[in-house]
N, C-alpha and C. Protein backbone atom coordinates (compact mmCIF):
# COMPACT_ATOMS: atom_id res chain seq x y z
N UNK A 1 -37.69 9.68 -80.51
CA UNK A 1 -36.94 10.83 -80.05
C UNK A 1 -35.92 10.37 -79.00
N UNK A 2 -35.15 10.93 -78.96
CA UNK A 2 -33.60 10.32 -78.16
C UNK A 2 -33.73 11.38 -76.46
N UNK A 3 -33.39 10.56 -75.74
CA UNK A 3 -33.41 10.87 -74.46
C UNK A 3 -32.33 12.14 -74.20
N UNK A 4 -33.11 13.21 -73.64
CA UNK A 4 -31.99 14.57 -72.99
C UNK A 4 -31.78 14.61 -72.10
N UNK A 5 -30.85 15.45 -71.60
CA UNK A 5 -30.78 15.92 -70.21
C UNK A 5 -30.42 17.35 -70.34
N UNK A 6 -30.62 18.14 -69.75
CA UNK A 6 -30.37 19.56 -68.80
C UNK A 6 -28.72 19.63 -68.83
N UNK A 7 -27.83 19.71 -69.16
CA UNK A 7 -26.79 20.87 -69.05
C UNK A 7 -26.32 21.43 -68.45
N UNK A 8 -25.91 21.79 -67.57
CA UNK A 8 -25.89 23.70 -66.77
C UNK A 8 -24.77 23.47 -65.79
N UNK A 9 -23.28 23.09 -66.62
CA UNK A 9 -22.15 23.77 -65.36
C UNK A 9 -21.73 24.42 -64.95
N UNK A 10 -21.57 24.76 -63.74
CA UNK A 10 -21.60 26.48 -63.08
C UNK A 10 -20.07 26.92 -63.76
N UNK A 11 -19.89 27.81 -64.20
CA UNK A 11 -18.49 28.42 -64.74
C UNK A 11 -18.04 29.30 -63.92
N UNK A 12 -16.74 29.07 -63.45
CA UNK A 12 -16.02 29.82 -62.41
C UNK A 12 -15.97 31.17 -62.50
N UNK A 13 -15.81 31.79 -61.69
CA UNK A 13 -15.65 33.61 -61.47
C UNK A 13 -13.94 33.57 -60.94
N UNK A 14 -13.55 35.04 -61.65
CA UNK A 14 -12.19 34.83 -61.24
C UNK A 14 -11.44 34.83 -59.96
N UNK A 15 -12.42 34.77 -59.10
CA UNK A 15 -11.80 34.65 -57.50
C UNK A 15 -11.67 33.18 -57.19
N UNK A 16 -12.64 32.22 -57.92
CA UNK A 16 -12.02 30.79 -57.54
C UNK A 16 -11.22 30.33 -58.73
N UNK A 17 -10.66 31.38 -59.79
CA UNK A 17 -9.56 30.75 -60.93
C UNK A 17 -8.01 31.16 -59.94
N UNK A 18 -8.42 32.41 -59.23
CA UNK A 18 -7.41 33.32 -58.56
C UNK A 18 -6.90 31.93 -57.73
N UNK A 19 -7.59 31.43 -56.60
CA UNK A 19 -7.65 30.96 -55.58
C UNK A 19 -7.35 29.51 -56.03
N UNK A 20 -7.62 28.54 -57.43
CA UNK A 20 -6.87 27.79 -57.54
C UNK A 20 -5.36 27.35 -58.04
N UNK A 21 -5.29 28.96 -58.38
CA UNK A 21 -3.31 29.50 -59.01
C UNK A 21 -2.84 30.16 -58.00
N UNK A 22 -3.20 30.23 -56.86
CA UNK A 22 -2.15 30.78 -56.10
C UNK A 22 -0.70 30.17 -55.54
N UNK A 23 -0.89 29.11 -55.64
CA UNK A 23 0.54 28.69 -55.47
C UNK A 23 1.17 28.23 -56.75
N UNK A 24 1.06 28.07 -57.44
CA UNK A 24 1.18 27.81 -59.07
C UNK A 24 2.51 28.92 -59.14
N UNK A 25 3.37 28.05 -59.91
CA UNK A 25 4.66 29.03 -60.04
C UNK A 25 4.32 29.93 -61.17
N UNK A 26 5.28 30.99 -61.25
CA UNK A 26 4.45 31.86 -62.65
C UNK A 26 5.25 31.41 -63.97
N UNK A 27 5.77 30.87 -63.89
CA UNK A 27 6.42 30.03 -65.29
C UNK A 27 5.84 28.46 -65.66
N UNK A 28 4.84 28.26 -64.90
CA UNK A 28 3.98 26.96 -64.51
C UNK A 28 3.23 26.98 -65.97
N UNK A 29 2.98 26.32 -67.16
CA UNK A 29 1.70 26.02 -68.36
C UNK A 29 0.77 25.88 -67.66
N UNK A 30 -0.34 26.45 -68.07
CA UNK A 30 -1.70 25.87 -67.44
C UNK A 30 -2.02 25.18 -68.88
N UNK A 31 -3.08 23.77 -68.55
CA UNK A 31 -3.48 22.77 -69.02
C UNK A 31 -5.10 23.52 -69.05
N UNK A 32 -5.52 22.95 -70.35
CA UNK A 32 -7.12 23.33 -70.03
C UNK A 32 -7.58 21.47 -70.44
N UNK A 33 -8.28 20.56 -69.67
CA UNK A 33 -8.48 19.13 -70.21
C UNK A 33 -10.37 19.42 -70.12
N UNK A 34 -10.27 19.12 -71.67
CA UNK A 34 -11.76 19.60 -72.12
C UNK A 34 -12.79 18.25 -72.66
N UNK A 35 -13.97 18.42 -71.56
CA UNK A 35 -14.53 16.65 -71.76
C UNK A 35 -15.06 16.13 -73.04
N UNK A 36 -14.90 14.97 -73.14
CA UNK A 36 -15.02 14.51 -74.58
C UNK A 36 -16.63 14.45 -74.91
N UNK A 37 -17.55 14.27 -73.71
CA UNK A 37 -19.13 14.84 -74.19
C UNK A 37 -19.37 15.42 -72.43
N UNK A 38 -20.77 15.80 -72.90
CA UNK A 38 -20.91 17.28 -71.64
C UNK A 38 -20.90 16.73 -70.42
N UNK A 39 -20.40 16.99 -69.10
CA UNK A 39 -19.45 16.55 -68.01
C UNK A 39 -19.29 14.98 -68.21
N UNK A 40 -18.44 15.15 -69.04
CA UNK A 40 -17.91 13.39 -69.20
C UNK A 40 -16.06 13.96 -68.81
N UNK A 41 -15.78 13.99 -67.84
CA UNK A 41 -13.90 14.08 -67.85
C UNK A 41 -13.56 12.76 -67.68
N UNK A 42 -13.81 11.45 -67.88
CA UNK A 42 -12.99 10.00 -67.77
C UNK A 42 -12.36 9.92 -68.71
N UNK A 43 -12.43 10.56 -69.95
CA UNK A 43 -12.03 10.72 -71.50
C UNK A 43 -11.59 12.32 -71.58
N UNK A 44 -10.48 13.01 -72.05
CA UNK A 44 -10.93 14.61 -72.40
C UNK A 44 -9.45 14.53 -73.35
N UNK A 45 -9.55 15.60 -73.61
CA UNK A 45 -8.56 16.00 -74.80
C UNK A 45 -8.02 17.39 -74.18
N UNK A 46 -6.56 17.15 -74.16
CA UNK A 46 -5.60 17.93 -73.23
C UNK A 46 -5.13 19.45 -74.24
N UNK A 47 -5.32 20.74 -73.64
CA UNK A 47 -5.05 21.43 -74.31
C UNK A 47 -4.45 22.43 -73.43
N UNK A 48 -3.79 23.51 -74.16
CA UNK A 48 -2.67 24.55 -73.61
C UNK A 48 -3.24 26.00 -73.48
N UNK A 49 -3.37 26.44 -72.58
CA UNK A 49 -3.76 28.03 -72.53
C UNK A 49 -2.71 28.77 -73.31
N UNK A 50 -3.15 29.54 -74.20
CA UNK A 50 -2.55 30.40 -74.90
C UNK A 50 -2.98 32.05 -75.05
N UNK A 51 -4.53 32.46 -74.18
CA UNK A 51 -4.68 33.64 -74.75
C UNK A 51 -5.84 33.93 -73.85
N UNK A 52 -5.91 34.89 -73.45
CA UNK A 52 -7.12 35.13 -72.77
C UNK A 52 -7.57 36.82 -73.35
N UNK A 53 -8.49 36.94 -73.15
CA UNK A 53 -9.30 37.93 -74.02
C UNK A 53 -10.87 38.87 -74.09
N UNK A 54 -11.28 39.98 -73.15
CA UNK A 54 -12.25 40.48 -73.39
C UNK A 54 -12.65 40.44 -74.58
N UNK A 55 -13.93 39.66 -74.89
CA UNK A 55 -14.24 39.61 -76.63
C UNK A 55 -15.80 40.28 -76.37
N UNK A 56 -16.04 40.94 -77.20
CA UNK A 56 -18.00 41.18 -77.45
C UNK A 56 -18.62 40.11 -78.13
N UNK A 57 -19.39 40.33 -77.61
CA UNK A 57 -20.33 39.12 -78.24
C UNK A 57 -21.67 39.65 -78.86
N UNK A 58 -21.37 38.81 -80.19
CA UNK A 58 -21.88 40.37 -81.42
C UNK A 58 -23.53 39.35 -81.41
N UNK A 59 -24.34 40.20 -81.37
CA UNK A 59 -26.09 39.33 -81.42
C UNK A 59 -27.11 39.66 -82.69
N UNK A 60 -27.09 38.94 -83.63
CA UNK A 60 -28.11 39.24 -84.53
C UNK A 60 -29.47 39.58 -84.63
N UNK A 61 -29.78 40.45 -85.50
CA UNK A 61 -31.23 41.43 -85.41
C UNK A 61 -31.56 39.64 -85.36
N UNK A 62 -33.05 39.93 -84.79
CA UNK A 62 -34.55 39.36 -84.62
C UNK A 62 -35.44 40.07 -84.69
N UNK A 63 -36.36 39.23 -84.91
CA UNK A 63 -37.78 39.98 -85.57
C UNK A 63 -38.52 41.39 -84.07
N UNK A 64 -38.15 41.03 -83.02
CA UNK A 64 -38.27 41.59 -82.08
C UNK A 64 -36.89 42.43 -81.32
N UNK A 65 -35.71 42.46 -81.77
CA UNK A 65 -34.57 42.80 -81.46
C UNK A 65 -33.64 43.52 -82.17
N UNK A 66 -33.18 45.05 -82.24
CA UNK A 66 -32.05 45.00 -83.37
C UNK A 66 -30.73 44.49 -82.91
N UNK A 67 -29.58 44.66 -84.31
CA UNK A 67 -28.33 44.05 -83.80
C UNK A 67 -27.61 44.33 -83.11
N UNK A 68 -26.68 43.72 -82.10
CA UNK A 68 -26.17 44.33 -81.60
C UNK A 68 -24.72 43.67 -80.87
N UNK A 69 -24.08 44.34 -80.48
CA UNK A 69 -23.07 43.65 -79.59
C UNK A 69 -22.53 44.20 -78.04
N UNK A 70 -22.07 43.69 -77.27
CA UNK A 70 -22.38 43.83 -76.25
C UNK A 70 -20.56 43.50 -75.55
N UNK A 71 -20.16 44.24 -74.51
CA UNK A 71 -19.15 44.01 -74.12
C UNK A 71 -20.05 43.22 -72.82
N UNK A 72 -19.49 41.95 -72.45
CA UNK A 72 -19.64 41.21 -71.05
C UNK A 72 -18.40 41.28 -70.36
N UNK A 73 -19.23 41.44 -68.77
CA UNK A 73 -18.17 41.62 -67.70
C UNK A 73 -17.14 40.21 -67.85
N UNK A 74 -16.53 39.48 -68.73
CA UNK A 74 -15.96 38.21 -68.62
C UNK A 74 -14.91 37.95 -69.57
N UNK A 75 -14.20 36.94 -69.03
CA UNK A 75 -12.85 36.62 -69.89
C UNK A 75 -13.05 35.77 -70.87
N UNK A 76 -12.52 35.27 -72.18
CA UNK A 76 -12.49 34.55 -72.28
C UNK A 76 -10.88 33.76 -73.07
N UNK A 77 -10.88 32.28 -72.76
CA UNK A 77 -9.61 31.62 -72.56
C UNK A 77 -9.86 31.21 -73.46
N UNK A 78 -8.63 30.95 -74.13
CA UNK A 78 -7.59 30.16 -75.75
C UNK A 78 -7.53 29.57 -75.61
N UNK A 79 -7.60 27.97 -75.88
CA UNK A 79 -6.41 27.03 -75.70
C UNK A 79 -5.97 26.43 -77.44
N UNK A 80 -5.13 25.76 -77.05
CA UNK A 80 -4.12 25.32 -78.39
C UNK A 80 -4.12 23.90 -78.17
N UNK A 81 -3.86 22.90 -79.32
CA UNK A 81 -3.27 21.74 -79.16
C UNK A 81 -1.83 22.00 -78.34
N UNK A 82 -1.44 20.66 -77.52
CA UNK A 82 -0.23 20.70 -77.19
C UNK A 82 1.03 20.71 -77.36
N UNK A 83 2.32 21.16 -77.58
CA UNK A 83 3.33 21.19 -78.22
C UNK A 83 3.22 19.76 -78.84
N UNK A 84 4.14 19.49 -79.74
CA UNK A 84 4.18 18.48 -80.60
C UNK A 84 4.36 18.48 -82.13
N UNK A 85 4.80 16.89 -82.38
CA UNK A 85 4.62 16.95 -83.93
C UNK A 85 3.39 16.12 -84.71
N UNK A 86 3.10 17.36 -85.61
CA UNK A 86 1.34 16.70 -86.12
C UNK A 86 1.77 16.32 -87.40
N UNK A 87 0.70 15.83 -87.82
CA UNK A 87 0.65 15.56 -89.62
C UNK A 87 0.36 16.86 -90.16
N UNK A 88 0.66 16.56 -91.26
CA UNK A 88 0.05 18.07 -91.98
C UNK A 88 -1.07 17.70 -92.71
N UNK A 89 -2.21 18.38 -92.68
CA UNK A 89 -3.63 18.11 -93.01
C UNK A 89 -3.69 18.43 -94.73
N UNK A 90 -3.86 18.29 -95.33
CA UNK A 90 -4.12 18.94 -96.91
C UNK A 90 -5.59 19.66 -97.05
């Protein structure tokens, strides 16, 4: 069996997203750089905010639960590859 570890990075609330854009011009891209395995950032793959979005988050019946979905108090963010020219995939 292969060695684990525990997980668990605290995810920001929007008073410290507020508080790290405040001087940020408003025509400024925000960058989202997303780690290449779980808190590994020495490596990450650079991506573009494009969309942010109250989404529900829909939960399937269980044997003890029916279905359901649920609006959460939270945002959630888009990102895109970065401008550029790609291959075209077939």
């Amino acid at each position: 069996m292969a060695d684990t570890f525990d997980h668990a990075p605290q995810a920001w609330n929007a008073a410290q997203l507020r508080k790290a854009i405040k001087d940020l011009l408003d025509d400024a891209p925000i960058r989202i750089g997303v780690a290449e395995d779980p808190g590994n950032f020495d490596s990450y793959a650079t991506y573009v905010l494009v969309d942010a979005e109250h989404v529900e988050n829909w939960c399937p019946a269980t044997s003890n639960k029916p279905e359901r979905t649920e609006a959460e108090k939270a945002l959630t963010l888009f990102a895109d590859w970065t401008a550029g020219r790609y291959e075209l995939l077939d």
